[in-house]
C-alpha atoms as a PDB file:
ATOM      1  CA  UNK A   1     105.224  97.768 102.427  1.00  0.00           C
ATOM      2  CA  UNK A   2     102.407 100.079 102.934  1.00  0.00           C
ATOM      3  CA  UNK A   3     102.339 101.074  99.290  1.00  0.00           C
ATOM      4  CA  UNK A   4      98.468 102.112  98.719  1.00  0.00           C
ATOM      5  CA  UNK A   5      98.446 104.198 102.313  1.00  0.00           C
ATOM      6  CA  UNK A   6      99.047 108.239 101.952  1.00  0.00           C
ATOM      7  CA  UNK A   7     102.970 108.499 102.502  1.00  0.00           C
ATOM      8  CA  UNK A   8     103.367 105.401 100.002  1.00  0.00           C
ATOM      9  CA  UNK A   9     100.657 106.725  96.786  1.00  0.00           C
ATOM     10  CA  UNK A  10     103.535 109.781  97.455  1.00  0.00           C
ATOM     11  CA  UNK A  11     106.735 107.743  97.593  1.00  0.00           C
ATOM     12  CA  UNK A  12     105.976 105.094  94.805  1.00  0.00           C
ATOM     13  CA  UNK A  13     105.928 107.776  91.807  1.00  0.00           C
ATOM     14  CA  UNK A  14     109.016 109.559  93.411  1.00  0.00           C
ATOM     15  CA  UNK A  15     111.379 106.994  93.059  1.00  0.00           C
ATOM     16  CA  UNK A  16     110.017 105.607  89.848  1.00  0.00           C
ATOM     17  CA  UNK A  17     110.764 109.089  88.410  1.00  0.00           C
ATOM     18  CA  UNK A  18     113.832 108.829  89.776  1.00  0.00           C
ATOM     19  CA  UNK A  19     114.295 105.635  87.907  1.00  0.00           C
ATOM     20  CA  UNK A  20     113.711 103.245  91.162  1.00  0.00           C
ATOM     21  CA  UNK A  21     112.290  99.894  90.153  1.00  0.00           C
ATOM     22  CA  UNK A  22     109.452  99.772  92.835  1.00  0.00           C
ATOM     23  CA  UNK A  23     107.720  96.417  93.641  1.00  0.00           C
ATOM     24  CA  UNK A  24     104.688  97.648  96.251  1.00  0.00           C
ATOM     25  CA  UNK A  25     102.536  95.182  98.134  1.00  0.00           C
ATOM     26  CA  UNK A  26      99.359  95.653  97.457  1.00  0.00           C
ATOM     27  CA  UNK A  27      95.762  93.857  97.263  1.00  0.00           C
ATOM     28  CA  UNK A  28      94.507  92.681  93.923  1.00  0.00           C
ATOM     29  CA  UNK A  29      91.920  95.052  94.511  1.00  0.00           C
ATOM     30  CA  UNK A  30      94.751  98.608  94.673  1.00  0.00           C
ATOM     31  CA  UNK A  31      97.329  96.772  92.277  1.00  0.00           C
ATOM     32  CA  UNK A  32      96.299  98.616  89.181  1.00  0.00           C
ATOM     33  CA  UNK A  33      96.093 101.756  91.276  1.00  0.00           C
ATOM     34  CA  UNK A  34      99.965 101.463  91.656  1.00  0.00           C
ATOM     35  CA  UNK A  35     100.736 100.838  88.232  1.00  0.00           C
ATOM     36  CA  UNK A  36      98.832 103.315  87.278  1.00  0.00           C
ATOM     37  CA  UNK A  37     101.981 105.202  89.972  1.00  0.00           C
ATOM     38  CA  UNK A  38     104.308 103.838  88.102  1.00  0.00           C
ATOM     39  CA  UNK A  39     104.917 100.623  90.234  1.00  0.00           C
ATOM     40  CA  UNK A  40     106.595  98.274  87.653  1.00  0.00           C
ATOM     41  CA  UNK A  41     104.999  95.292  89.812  1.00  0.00           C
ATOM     42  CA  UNK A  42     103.070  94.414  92.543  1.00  0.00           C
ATOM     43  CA  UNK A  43     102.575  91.825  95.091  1.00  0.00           C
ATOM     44  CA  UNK A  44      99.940  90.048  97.634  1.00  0.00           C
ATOM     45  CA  UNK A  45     100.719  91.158 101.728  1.00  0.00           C
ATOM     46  CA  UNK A  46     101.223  87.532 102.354  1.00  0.00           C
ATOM     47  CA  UNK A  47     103.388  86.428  98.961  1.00  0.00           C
ATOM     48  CA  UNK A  48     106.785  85.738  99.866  1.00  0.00           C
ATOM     49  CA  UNK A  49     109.054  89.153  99.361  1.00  0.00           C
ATOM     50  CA  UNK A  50     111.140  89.612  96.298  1.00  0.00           C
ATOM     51  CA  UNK A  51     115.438  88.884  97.768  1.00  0.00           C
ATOM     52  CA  UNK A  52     118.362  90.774  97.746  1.00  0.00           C
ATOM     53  CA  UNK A  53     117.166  94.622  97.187  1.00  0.00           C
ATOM     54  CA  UNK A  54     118.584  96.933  97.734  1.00  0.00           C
ATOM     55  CA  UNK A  55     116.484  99.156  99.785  1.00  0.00           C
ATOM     56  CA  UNK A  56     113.137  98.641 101.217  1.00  0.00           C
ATOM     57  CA  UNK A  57     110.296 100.550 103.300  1.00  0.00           C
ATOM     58  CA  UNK A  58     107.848  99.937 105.692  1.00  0.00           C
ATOM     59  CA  UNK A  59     105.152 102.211 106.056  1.00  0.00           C
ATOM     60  CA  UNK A  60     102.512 100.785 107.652  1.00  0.00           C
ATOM     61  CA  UNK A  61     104.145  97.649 109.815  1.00  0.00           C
ATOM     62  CA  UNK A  62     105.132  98.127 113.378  1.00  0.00           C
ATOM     63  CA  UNK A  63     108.599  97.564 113.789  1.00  0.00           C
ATOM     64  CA  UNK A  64     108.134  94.406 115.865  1.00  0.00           C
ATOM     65  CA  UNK A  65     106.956  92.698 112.606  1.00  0.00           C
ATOM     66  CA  UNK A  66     109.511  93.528 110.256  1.00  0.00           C
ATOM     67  CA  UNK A  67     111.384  90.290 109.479  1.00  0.00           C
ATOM     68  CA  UNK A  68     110.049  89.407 106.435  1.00  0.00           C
ATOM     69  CA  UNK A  69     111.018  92.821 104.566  1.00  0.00           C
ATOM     70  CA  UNK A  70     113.924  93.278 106.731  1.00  0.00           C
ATOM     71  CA  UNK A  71     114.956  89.277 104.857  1.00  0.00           C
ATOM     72  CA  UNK A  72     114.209  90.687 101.925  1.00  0.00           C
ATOM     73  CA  UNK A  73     117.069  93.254 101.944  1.00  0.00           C
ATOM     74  CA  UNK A  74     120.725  92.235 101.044  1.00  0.00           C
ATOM     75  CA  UNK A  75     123.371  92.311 103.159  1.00  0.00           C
ATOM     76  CA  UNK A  76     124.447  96.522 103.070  1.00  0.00           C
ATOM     77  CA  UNK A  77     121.465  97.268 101.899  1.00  0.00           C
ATOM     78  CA  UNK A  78     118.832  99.861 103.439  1.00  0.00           C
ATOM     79  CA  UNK A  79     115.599  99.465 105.645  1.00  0.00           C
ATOM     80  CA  UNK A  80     113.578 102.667 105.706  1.00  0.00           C
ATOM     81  CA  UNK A  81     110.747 102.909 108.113  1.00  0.00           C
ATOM     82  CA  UNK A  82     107.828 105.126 109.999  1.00  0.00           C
ATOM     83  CA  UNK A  83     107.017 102.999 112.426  1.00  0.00           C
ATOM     84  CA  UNK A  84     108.528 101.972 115.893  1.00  0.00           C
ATOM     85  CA  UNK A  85     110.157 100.034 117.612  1.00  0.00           C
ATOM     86  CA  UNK A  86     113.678  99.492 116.399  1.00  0.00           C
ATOM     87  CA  UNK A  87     116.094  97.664 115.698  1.00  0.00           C
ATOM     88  CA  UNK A  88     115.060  95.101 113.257  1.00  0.00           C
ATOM     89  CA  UNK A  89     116.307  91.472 115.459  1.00  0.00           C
ATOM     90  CA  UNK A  90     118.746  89.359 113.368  1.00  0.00           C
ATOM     91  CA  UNK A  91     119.663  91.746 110.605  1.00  0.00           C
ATOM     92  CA  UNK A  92     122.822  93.669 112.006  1.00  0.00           C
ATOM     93  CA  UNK A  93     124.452  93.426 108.364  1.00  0.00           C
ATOM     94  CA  UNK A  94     121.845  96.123 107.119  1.00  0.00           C
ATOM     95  CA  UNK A  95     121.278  99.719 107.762  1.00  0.00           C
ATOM     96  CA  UNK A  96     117.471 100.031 109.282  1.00  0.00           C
ATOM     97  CA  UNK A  97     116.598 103.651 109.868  1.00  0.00           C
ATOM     98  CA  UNK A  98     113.784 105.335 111.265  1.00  0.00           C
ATOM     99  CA  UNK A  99     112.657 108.420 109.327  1.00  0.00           C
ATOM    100  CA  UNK A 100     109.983 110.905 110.716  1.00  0.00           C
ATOM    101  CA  UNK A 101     111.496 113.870 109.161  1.00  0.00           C
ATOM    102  CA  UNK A 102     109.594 116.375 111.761  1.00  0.00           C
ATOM    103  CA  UNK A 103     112.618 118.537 112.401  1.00  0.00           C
ATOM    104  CA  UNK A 104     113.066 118.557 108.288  1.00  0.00           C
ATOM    105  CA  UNK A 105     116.709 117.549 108.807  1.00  0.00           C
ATOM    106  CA  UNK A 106     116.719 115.192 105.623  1.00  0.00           C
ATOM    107  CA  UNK A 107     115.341 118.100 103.166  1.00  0.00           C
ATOM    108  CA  UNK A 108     113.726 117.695  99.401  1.00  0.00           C
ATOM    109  CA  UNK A 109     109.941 118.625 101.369  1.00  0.00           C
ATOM    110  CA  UNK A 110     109.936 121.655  99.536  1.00  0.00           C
ATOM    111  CA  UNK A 111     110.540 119.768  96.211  1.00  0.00           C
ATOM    112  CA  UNK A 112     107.976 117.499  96.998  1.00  0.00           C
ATOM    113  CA  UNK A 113     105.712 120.453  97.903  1.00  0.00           C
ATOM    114  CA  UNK A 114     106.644 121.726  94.275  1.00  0.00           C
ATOM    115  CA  UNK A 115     106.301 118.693  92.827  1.00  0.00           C
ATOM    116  CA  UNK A 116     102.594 118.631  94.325  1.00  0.00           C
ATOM    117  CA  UNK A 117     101.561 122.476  93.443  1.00  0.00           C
ATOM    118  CA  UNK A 118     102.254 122.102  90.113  1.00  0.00           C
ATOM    119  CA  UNK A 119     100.109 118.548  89.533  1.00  0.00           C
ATOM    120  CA  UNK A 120     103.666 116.434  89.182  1.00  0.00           C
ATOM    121  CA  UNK A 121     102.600 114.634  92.580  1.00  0.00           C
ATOM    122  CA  UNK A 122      99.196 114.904  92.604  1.00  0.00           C
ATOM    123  CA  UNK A 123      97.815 113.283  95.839  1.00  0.00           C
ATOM    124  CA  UNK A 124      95.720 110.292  96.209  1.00  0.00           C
ATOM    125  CA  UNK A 125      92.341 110.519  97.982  1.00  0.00           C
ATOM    126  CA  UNK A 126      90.844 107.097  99.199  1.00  0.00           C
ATOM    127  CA  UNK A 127      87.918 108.608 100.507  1.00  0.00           C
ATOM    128  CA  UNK A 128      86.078 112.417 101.757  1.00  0.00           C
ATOM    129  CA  UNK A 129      83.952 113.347 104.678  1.00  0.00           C
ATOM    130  CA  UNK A 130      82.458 116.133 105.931  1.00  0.00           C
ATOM    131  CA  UNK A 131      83.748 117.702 108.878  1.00  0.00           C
ATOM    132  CA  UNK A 132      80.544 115.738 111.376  1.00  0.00           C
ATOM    133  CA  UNK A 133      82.125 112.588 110.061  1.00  0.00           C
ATOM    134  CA  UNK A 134      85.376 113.018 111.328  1.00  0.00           C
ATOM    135  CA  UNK A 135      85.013 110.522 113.962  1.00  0.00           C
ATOM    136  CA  UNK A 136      84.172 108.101 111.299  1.00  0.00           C
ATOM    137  CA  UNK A 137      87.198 108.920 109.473  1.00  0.00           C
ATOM    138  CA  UNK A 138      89.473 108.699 112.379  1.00  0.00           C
ATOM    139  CA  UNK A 139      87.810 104.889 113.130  1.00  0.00           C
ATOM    140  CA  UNK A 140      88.094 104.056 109.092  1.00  0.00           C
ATOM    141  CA  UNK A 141      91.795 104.934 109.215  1.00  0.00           C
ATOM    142  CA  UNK A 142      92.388 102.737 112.108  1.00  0.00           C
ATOM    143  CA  UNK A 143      89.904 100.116 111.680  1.00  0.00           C
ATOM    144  CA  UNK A 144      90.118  99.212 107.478  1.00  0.00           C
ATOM    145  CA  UNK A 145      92.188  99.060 104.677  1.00  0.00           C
ATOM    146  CA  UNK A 146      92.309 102.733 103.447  1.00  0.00           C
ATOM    147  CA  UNK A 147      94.055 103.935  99.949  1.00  0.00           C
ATOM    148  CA  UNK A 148      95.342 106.767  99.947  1.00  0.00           C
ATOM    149  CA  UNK A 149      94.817 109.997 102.025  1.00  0.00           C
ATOM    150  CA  UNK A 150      91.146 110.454 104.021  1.00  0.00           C
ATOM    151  CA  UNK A 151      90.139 113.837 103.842  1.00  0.00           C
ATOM    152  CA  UNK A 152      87.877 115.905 105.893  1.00  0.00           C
ATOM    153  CA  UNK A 153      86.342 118.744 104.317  1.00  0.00           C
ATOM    154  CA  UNK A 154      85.861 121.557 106.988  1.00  0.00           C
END
């Protein structure tokens, strides 16, 4: 969930090159955008959630409205998420984790920063600014469906 955002145009080709089959929600619209990642399918926000995988994560969802991927996940599998609150109601036969890895306690950020330098990850830009539209940028992120990163160009 959250596929097309910044941390997901990142995530989705690291686990498919890890051999992860990854089925990312997406619109119609950003669905060939995530193939072109390496997402071996996609599927509508409101279509019903594949069943029984094994691991799942929400990044863009607040954590009050994660039934519907949280049902998706089999029992002893793995709920990953960025957003709050916690814990998922209903769903104590699954491992749901919040990961902000701030204090870099989890590691692999410098592989990923690797990965990036050298044009392995390369990242996805939705949309650029200059720095007197920042305030713009800061209402788009909130405000509309963004792909990818927004970046303002000091």
């Amino acid at each position: 969930m959250g596929a097309t955002g910044g941390v997901g145009t990142a995530l989705v080709p690291l686990l498919a090159a890890a051999g992860v089959r990854v089925v990312a929600t997406a619109t119609a619209a950003d669905a060939d955008l995530l193939r072109a990642l390496d997402a071996e399918d996609t599927i509508g926000y409101t279509d019903a959630c594949p069943r029984q995988v094994d691991v799942a994560f929400n990044l863009a969802l607040p954590g009050d409205r994660l039934a519907g991927i949280a049902g998706a996940v089999r029992t002893g599998g793995r709920l990953f998420t960025i957003t709050h609150p916690l814990p998922v109601r209903g769903r104590d036969d699954i491992d749901v984790e919040f990961v902000l890895d701030l204090d870099v306690r989890l590691g692999g950020m410098r592989e990923v920063a690797e990965l990036a330098t050298s044009g392995a990850l390369p990242a996805t830009i939705g949309r650029r600014y200059v720095l007197g539209e920042g305030p713009r940028a800061c209402a788009d992120l909130v405000r509309e469906h963004t792909t990818g990163k927004l970046v303002v160009t000091v």
